[in-house]
Structure formats: C-alpha cells, structure tokens
Protein backbone atom coordinates (compact mmCIF):
# COMPACT_ATOMS: atom_id res chain seq x y z
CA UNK A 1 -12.35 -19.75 11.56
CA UNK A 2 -15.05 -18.43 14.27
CA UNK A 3 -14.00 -17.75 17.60
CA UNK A 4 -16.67 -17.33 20.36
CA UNK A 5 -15.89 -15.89 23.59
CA UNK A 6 -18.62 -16.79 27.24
CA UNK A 7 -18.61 -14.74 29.91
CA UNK A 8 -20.46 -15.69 33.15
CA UNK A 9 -22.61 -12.43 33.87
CA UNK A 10 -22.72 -10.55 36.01
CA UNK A 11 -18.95 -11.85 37.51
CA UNK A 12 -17.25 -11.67 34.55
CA UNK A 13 -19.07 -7.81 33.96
CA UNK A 14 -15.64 -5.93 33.60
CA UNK A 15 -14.15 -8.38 31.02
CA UNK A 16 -17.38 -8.39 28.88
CA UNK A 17 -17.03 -4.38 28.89
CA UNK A 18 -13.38 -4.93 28.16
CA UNK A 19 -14.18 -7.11 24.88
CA UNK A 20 -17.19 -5.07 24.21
CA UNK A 21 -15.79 -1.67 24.33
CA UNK A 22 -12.20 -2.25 22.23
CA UNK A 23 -13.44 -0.61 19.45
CA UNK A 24 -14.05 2.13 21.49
CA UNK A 25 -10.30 2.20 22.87
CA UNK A 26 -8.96 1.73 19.40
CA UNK A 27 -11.09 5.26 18.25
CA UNK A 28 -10.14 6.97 21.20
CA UNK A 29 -6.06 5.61 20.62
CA UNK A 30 -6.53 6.41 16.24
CA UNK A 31 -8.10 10.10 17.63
CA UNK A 32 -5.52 10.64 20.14
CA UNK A 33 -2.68 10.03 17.80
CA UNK A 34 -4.40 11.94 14.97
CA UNK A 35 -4.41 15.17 17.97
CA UNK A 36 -0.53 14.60 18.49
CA UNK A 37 0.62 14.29 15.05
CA UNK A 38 -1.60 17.69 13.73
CA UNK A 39 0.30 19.33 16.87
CA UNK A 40 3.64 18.33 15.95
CA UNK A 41 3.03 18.37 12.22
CA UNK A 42 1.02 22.19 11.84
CA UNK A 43 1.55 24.10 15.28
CA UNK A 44 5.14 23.91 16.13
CA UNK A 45 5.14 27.69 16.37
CA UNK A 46 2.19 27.50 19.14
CA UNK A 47 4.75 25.55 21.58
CA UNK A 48 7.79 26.89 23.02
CA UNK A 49 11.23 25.06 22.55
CA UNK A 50 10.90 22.93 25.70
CA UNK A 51 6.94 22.65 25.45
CA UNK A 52 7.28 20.88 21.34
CA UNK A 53 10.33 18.59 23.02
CA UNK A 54 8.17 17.44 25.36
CA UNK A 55 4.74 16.72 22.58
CA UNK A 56 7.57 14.84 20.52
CA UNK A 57 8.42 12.63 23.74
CA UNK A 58 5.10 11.80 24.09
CA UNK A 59 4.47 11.29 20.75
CA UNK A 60 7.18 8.86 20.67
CA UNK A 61 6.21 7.19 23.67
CA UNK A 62 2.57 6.40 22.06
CA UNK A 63 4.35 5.13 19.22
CA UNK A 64 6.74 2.72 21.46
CA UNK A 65 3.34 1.39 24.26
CA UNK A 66 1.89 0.11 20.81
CA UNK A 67 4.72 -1.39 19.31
CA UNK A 68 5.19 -3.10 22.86
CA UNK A 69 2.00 -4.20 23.19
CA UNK A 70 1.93 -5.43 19.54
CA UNK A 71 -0.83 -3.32 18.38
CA UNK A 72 -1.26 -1.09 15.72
CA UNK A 73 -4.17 1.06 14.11
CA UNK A 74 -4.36 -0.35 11.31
C-alpha cells in the first residue's frame, strides 16, 4: 500500500508542519509520559499527599486524551 499526501505550499504551510513534525509530537508525548511515570513510580516521597494525588490525575488524564484520540506509543 503507498499513501502520498500534496499540500499546496505555501497555503497549506501549517498542515505540511503538522504531517511533518508528528514524529516530533509522538517523542515529546513518549518523553512526557516517561517524566510522569519515573515521578509517580521513584519520587513519591518528594510530593506531598495532595501534590502525588494531583501527578496521578494527570497521569491518568494522559493516559485517557490517548485512548480518546485512539493513539498510543507504541
């Protein structure tokens, strides 16, 4: 299967940057998780009670915007 994509320069800029820089999104997403799972995983003691509540809430709200968006970082 191939799959080409056109983009009519410079009009369509911001989508070409969009397709062009998703690798980009994906490392910053895979680094960003990697940061929230070594906080909750290895420095619970840093954070106070309500402080590693919140961390887990956000953690599981990451989790739940890629589920919904049906991505994964794989």
């Amino acid at each position: 299967m191939k799959a080409t994509l056109e983009f009519n320069l410079p009009d369509d800029q911001h989508d070409f940057d969009l397709a062009v820089n998703g690798i980009k999104w994906m490392s910053f997403a895979l680094q960003f998780e990697q940061y929230l799972r070594a906080e909750w995983k290895y420095n619970e003691d840093k954070y106070n009670e309500d402080q590693y509540k919140t961390l887990v809430e956000i953690r599981e709200k990451f989790y739940e915007i890629l589920r919904d968006e049906g991505l994964t970082l794989d």
